[in-house]
Protein backbone atom coordinates (compact mmCIF):
# COMPACT_ATOMS: atom_id res chain seq x y z
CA UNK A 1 52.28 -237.08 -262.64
CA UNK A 2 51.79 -233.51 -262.55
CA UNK A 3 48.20 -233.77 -260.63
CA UNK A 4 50.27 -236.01 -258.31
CA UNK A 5 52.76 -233.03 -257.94
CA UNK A 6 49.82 -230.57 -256.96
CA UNK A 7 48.41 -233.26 -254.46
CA UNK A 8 51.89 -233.09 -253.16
CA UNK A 9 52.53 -229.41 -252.95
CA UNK A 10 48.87 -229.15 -251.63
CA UNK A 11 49.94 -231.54 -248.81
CA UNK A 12 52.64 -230.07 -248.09
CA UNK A 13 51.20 -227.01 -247.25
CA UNK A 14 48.43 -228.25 -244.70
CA UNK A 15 51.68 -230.10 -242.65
CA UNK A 16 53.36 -226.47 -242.80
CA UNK A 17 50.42 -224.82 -241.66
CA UNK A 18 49.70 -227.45 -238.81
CA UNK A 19 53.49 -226.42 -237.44
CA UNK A 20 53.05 -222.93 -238.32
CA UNK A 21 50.29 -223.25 -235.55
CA UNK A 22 52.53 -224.93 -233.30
CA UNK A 23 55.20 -222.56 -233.57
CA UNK A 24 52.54 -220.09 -233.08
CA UNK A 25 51.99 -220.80 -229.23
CA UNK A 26 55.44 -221.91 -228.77
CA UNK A 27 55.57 -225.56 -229.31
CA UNK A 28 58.36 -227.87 -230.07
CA UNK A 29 57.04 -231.54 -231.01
CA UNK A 30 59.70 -234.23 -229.37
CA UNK A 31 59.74 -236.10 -232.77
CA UNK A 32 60.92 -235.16 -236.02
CA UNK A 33 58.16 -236.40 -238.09
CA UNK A 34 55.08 -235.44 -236.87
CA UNK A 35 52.69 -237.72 -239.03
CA UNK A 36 54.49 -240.48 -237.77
CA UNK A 37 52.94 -242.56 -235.31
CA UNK A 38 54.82 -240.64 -232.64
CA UNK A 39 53.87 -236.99 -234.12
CA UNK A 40 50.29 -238.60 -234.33
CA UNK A 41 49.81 -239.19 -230.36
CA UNK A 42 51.32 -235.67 -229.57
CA UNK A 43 49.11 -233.86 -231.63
CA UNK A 44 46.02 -236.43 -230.37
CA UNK A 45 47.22 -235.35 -226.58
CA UNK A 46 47.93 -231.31 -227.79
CA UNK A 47 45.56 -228.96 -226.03
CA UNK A 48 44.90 -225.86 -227.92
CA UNK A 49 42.61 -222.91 -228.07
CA UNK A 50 39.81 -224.14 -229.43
CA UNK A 51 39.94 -221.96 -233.15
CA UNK A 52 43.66 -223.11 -233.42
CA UNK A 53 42.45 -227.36 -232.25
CA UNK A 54 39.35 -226.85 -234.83
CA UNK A 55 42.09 -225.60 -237.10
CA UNK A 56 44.84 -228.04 -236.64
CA UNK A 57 41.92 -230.79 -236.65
CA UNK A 58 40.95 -229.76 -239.98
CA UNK A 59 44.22 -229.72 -242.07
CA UNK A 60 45.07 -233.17 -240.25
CA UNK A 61 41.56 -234.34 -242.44
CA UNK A 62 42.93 -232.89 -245.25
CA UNK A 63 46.53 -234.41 -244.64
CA UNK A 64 44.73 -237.60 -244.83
CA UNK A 65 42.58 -236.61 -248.37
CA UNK A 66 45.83 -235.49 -249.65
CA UNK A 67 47.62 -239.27 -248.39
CA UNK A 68 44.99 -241.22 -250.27
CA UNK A 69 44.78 -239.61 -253.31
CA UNK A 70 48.27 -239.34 -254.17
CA UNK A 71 48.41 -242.83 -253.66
CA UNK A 72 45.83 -243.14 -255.59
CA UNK A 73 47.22 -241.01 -258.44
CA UNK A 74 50.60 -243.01 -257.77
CA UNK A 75 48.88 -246.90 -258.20
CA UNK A 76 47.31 -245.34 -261.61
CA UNK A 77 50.57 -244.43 -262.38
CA UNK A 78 51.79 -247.78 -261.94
CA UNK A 79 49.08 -249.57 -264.04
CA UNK A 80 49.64 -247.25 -266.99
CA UNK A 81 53.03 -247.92 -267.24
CA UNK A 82 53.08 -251.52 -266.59
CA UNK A 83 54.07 -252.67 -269.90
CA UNK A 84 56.74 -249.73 -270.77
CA UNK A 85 59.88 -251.32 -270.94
CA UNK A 86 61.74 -247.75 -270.36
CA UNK A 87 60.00 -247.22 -267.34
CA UNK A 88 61.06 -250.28 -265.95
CA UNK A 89 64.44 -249.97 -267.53
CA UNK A 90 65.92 -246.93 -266.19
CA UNK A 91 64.24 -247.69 -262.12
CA UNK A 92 67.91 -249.89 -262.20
CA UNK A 93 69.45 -245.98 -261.85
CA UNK A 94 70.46 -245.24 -258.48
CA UNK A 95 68.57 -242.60 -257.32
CA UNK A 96 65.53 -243.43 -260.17
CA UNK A 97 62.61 -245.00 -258.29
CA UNK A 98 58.99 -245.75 -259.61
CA UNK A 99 57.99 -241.93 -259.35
CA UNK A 100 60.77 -240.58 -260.90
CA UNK A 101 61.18 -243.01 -263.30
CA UNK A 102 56.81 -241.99 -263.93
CA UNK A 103 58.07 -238.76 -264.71
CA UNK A 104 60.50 -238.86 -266.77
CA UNK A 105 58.74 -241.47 -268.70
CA UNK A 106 55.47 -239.12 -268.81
CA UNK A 107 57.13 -236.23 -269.52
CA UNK A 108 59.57 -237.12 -271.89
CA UNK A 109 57.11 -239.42 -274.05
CA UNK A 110 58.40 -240.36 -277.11
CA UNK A 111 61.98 -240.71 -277.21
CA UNK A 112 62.65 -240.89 -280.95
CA UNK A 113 61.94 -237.45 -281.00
CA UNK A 114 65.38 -236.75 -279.59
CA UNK A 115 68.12 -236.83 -281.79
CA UNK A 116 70.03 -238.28 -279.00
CA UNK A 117 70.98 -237.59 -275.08
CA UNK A 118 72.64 -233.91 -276.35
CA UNK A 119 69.33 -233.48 -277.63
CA UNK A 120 67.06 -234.29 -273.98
CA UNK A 121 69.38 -232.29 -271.93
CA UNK A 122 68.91 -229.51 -273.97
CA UNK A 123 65.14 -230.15 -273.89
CA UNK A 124 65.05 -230.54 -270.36
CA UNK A 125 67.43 -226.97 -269.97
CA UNK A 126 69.91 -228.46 -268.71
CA UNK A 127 72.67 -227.38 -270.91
CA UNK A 128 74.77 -224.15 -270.16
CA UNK A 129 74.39 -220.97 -271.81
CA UNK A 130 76.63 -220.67 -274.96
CA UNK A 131 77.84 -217.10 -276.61
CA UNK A 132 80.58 -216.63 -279.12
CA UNK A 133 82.47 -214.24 -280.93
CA UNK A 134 85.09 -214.33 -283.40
CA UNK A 135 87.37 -214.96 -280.81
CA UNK A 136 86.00 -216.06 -277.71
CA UNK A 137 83.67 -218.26 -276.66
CA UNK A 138 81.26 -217.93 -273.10
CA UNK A 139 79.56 -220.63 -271.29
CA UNK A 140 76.89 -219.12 -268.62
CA UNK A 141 74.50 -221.05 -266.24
CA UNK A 142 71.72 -223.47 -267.41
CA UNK A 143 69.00 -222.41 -270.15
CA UNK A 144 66.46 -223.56 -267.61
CA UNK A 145 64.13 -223.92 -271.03
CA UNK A 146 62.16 -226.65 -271.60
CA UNK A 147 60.76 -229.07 -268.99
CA UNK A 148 60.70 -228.14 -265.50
CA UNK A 149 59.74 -231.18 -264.24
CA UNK A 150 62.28 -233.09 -266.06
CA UNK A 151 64.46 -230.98 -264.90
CA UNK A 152 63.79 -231.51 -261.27
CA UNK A 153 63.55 -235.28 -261.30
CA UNK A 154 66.84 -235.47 -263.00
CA UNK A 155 68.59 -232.75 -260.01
CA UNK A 156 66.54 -234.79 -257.37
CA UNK A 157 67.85 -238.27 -258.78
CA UNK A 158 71.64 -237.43 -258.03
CA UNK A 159 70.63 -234.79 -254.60
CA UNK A 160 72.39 -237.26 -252.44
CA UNK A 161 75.33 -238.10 -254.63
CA UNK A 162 73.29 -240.80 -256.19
CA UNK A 163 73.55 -242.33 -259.71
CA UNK A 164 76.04 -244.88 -259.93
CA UNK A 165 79.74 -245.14 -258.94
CA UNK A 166 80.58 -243.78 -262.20
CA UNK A 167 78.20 -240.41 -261.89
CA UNK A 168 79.44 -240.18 -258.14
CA UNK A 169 83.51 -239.95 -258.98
CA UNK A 170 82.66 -237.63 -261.73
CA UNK A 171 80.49 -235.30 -259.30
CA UNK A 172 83.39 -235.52 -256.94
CA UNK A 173 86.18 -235.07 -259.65
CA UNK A 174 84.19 -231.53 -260.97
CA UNK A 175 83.32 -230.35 -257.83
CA UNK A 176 86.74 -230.32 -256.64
CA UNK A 177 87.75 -228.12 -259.53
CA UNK A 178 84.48 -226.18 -260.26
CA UNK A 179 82.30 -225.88 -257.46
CA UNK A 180 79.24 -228.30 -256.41
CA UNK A 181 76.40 -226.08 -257.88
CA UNK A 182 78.48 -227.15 -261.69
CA UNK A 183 78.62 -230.22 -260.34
CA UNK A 184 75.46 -230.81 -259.65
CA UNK A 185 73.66 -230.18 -263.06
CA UNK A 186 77.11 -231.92 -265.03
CA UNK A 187 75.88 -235.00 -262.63
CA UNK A 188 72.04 -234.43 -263.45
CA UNK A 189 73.03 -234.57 -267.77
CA UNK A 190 75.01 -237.74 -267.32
CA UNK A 191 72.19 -239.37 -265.15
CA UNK A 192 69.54 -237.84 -267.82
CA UNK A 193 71.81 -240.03 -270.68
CA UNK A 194 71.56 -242.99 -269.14
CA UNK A 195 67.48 -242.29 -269.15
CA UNK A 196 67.62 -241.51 -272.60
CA UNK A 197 69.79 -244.52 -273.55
CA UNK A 198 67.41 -246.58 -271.20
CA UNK A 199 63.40 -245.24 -272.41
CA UNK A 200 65.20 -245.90 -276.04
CA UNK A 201 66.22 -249.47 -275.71
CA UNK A 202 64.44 -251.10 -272.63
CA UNK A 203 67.86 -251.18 -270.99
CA UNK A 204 70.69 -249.54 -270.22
CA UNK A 205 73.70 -251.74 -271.35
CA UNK A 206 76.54 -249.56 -269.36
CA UNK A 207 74.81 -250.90 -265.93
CA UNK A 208 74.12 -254.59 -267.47
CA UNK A 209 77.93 -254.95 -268.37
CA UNK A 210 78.88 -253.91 -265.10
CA UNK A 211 76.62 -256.29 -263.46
CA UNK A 212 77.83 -258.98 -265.84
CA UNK A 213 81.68 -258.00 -264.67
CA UNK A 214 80.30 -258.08 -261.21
């Protein structure tokens, strides 16, 4: 997963520098996605000075490297997890598809080293600072120790209000009193639970009883 995430990033910078060139000479494309098949007539029909057209025709090549092999990386993903029970487990999270669910799976390994949930978010840095005296006690931002990418699947998982019913009305609930940044990673620890709970035991009962109320 984390050679997928450099196929990604290096993808991602060819399609910047493709509109950097645009922007360049002035050019607004009329669609939004530009390696759609709409983006892919306009810059088929864009006439350029030749340097820029040998440019843009060359990271448009490379777009296409990139395509294949992170699906490539992605299907191998796939067939190494087929029989993990977790992995399948914890896709039932709104907001958890097959890649995130890869990397949290990947990256997290084995569970039983956790002591429990407390334990992963801490892992994963998502718990707040925490300084005390003999009469006070001071909770800063996130440790932002531990894993990164963890970390960023879990804040990606819940970006748009995702999670559940139950993680949305508690993102609402603290943001209200606290601020949406708070929110965000108090949303991002109760989503990471529920992938503890389900890489541990194949499922995660909280969502199966509320099906089986449903």
């Amino acid at each position: 997963m984390r050679y997928r995430g450099k196929l990604v990033a290096q993808r991602t910078s060819a399609k910047a520098q493709v509109k950097a060139v645009l922007a360049k000479h002035g050019l607004h494309p009329p669609v939004d996605d530009l390696w759609g098949p709409g983006g892919t007539r306009y810059l088929d029909e864009l006439e350029l000075p030749h340097a820029y057209a040998v440019k843009v025709g060359s990271l448009r090549q490379l777009v296409e490297v990139f395509d294949r092999e992170v699906a490539m990386a992605e299907a191998e993903t796939r067939r190494r997890l087929a029989d993990h029970d977790g992995y399948r487990a914890i896709q039932v999270i709104s907001g958890v598809g097959p890649i995130l669910a890869a990397i949290f799976a990947a990256e997290i390994g084995d569970i039983g080293r956790f002591a429990g949930p407390e334990h992963l978010c801490s892992w994963a840095g998502l718990t707040p600072k925490h300084r005390e005296s003999d009469t006070k006690v001071w909770r800063g931002r996130i440790t932002k120790k531990g894993s990164t990418l963890v970390r960023w699947a879990a804040i990606e998982a819940i970006s748009k209000i995702r999670g559940g019913p139950k993680i949305q009305a508690d993102y609402h609930r603290i943001a209200e009193r606290r601020g949406k940044h708070i929110a965000r990673v108090a949303a991002a620890r109760k989503l990471l639970t529920l992938v503890y709970y389900g890489l541990r035991d194949g499922e995660i009962r909280s969502l199966v009883r509320v099906d089986e109320a449903g």
